[in-house]
N, C-alpha and C. Protein backbone atom coordinates (compact mmCIF):
# COMPACT_ATOMS: atom_id res chain seq x y z
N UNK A 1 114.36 68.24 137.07
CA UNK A 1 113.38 67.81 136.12
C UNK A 1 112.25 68.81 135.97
N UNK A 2 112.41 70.00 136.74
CA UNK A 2 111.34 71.18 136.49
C UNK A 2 111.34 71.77 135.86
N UNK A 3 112.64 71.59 134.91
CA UNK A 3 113.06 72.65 134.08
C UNK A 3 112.30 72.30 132.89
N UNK A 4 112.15 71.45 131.98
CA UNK A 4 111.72 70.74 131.49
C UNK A 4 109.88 71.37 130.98
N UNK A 5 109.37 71.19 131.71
CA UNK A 5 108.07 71.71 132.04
C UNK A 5 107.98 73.30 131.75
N UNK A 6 108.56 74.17 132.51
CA UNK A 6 109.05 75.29 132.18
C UNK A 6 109.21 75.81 130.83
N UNK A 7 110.27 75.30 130.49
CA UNK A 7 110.81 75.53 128.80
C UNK A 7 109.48 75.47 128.17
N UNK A 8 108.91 73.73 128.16
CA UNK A 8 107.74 74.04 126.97
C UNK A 8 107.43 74.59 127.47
N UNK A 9 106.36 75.53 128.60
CA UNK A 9 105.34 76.19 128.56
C UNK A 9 106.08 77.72 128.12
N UNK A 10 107.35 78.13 127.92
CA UNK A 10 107.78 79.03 127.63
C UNK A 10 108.13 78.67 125.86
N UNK A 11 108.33 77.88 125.10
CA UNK A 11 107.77 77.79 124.01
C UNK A 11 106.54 77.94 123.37
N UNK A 12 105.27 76.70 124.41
CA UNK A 12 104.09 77.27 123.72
C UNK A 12 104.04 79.07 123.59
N UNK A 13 103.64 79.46 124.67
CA UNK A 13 104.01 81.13 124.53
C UNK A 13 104.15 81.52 123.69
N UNK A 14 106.09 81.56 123.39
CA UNK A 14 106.23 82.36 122.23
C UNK A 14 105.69 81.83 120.85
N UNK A 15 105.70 80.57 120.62
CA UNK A 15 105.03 79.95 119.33
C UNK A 15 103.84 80.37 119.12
N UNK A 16 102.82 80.42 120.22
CA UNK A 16 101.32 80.89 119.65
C UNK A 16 101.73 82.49 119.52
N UNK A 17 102.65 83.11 120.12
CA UNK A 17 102.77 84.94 119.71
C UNK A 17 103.30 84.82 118.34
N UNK A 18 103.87 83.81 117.71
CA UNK A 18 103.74 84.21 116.30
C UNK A 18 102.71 83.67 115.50
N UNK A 19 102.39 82.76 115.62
CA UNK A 19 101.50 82.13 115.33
C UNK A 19 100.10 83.22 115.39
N UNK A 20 99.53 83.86 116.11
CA UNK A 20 98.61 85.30 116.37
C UNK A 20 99.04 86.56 115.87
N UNK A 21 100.32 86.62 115.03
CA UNK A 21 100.78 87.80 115.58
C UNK A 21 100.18 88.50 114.56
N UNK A 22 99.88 90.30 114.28
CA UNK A 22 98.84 90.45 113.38
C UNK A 22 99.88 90.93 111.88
N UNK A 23 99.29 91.07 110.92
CA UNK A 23 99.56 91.31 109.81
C UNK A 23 99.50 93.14 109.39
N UNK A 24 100.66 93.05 109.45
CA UNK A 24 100.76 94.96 109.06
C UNK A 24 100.22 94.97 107.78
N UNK A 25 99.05 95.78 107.67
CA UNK A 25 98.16 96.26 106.07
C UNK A 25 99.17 96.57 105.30
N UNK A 26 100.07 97.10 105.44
CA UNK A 26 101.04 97.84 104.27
C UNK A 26 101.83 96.46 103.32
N UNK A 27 101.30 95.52 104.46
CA UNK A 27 102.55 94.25 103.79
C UNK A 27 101.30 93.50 102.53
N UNK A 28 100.41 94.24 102.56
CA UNK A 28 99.71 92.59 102.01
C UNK A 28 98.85 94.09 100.44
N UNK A 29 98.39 93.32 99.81
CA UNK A 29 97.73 94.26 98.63
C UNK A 29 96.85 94.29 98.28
N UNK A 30 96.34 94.50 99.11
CA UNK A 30 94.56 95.10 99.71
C UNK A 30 94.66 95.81 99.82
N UNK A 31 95.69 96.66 99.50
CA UNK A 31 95.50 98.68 99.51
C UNK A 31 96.06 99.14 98.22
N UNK A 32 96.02 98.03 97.34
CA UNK A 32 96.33 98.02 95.66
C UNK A 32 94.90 98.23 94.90
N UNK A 33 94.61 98.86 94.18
CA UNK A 33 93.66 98.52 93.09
C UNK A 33 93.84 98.35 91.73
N UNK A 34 93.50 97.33 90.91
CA UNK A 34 93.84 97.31 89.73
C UNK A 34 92.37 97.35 88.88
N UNK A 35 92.77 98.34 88.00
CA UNK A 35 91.39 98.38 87.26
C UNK A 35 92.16 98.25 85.45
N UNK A 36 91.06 98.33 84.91
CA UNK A 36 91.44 97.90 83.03
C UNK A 36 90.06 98.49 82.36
N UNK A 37 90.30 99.50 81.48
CA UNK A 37 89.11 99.73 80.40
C UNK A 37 89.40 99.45 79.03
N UNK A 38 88.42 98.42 78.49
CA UNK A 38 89.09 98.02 77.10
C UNK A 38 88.36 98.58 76.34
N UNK A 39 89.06 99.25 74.99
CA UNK A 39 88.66 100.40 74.05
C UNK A 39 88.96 99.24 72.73
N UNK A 40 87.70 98.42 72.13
CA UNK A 40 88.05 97.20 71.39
C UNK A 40 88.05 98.07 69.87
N UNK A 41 87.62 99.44 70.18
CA UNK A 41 87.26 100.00 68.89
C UNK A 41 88.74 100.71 68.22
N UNK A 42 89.93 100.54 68.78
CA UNK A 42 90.92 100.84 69.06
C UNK A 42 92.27 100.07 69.38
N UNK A 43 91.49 98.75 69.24
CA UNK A 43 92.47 97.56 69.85
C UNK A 43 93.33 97.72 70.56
N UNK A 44 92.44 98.32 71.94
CA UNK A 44 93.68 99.15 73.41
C UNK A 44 93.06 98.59 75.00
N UNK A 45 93.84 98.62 76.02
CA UNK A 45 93.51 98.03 77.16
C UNK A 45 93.82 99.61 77.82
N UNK A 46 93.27 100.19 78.48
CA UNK A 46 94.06 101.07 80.05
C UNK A 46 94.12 100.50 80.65
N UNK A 47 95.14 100.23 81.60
CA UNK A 47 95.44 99.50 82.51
C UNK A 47 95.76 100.47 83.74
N UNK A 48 95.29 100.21 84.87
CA UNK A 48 95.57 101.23 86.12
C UNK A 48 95.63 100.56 87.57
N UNK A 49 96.91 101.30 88.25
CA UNK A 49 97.22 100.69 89.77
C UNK A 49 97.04 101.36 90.28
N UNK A 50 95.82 101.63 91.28
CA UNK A 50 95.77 102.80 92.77
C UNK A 50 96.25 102.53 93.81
N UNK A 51 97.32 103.19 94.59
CA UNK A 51 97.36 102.61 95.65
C UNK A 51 97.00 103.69 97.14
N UNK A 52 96.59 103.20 97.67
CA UNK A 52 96.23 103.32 99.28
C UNK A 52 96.65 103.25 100.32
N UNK A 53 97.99 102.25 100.38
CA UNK A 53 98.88 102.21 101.27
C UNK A 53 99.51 102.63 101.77
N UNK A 54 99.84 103.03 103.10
CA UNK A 54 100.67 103.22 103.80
C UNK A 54 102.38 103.74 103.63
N UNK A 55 102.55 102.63 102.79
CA UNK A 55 103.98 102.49 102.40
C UNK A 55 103.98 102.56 101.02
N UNK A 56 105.43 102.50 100.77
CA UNK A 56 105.52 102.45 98.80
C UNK A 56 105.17 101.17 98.80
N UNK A 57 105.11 101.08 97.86
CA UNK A 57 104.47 99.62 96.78
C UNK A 57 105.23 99.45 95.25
N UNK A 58 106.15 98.10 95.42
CA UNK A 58 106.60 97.96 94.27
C UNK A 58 106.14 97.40 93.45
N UNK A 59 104.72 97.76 91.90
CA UNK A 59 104.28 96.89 91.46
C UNK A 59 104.68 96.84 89.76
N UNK A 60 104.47 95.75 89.37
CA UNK A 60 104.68 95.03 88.04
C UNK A 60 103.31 94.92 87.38
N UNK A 61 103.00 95.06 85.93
CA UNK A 61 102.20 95.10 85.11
C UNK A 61 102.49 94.21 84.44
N UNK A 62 102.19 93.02 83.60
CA UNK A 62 102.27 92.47 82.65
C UNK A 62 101.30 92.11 81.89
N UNK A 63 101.81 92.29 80.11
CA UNK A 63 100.60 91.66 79.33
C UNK A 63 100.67 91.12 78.13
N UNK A 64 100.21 90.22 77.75
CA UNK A 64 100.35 89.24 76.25
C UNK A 64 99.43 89.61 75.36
N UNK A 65 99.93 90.52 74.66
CA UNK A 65 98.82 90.47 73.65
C UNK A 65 99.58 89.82 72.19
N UNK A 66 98.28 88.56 72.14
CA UNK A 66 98.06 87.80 70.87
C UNK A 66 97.52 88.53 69.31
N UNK A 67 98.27 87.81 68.58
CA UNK A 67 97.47 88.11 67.26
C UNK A 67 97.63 87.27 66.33
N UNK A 68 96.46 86.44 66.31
CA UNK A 68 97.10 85.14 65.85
C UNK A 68 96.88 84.19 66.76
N UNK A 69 98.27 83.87 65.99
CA UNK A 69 99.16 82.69 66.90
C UNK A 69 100.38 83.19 67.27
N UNK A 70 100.73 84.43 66.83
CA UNK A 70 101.70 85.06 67.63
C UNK A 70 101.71 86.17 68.93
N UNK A 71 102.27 85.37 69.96
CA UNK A 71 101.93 86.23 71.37
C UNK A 71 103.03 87.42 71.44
N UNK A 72 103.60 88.26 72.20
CA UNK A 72 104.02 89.41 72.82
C UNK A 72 103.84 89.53 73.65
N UNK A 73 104.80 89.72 74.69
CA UNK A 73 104.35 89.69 76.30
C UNK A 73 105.56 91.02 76.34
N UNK A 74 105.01 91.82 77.59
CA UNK A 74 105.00 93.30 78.09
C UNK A 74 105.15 93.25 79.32
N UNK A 75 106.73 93.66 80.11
CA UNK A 75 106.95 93.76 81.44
C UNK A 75 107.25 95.30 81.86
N UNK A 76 106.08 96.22 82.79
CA UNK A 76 106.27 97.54 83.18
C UNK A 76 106.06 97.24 84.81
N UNK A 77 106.66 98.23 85.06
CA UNK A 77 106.83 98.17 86.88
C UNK A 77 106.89 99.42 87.06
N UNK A 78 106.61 99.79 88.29
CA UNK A 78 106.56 101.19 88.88
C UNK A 78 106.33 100.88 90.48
N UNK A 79 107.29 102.36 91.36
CA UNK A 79 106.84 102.47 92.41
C UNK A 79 106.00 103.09 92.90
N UNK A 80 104.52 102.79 93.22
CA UNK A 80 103.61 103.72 94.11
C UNK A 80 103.52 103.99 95.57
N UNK A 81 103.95 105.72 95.41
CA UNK A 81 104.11 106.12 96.90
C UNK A 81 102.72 105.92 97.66
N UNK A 82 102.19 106.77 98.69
CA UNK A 82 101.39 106.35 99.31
C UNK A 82 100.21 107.51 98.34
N UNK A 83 99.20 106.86 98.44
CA UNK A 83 97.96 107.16 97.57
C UNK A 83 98.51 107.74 96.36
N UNK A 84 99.14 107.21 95.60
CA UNK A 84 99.49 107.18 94.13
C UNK A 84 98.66 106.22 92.80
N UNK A 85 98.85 106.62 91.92
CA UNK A 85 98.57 105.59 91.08
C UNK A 85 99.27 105.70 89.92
N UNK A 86 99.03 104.96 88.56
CA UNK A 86 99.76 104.69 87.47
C UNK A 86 99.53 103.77 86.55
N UNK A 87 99.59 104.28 85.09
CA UNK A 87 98.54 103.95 84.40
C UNK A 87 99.85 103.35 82.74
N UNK A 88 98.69 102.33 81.98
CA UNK A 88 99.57 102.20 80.98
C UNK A 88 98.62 101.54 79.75
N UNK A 89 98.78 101.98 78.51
CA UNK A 89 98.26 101.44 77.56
C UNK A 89 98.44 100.06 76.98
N UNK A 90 98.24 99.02 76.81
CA UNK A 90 98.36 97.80 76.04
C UNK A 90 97.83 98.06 74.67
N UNK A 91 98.07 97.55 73.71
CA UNK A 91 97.55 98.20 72.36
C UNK A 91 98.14 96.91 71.61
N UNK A 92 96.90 96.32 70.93
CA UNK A 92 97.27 95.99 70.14
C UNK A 92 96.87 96.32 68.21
N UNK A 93 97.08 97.24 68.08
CA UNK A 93 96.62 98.29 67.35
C UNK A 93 97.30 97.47 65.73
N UNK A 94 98.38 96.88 65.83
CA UNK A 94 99.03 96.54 64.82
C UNK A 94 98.51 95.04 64.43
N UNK A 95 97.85 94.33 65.14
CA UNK A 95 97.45 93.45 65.06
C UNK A 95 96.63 93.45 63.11
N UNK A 96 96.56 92.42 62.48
CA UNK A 96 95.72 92.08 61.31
C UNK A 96 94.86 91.13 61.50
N UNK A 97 95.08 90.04 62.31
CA UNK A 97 94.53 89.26 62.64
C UNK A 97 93.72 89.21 64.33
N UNK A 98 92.87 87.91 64.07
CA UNK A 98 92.30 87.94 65.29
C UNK A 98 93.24 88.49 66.73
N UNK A 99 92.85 89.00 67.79
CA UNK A 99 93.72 89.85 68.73
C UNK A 99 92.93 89.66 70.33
N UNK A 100 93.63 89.39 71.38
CA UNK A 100 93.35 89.71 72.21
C UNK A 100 94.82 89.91 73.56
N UNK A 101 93.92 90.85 74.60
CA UNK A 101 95.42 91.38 75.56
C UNK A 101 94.77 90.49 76.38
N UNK A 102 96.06 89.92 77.61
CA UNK A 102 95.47 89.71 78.62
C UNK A 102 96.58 90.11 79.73
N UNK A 103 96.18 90.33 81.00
CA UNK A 103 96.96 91.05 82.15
C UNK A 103 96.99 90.35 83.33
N UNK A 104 98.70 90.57 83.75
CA UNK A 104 98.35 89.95 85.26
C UNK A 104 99.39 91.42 85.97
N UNK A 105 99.29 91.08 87.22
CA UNK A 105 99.96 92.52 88.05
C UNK A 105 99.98 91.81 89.59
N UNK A 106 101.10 92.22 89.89
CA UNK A 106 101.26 92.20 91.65
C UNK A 106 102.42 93.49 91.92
N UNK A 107 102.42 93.40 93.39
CA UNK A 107 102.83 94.24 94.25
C UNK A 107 102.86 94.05 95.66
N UNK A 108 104.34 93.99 96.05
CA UNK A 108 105.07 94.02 96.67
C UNK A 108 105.28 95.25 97.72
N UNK A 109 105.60 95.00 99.21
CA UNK A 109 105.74 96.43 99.77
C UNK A 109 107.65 96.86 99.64
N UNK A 110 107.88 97.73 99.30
CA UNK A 110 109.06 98.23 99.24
C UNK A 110 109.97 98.61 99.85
């Protein structure tokens, strides 16, 4: 019946070592930056990913630009090696009517 006793305290153990265990920076995207300069005189977005990390980084760009009532949505991806970046225009230049872009982006470690 000692055994018993044993085991859990050799579970708690390993359960709190994962439970503590730390988080490698390269995994998470806090070493991503995403920045955007909008040029409205031009009906254009720059859109830009820096990265900082460690490791490659697989990230995705996306963006809807409206005009109207008609949307357009825009899927670009790229891999950034370590301190890379990469850049992309949104434009809605063709637009006649009212217009706006909007952006989302993540990244993944590779």
């Amino acid at each position: 019946m000692r055994i018993l006793p044993v085991v859990s305290a050799a579970l708690l153990v390993v359960g709190f070592g994962f439970v503590h265990a730390p988080v490698d920076a390269a995994e998470s995207t806090d070493c991503v930056v995403y920045s955007e300069v909008s040029h409205n005189d031009s009906r254009s977005l720059d859109v830009k990913l820096a990265s900082t990390c460690k490791k490659p980084m697989a990230c995705a760009v996306d963006w809807t630009i409206t005009c109207g009532k008609t949307s357009n949505v825009t899927h670009n991806a790229a891999v950034l090696a370590e301190s890379a970046e990469h850049a992309w225009v949104a434009s809605a230049a063709t637009c006649k009517e009212d217009w706006s872009i909007s952006t989302t982006w993540r990244c993944d470690p590779k």
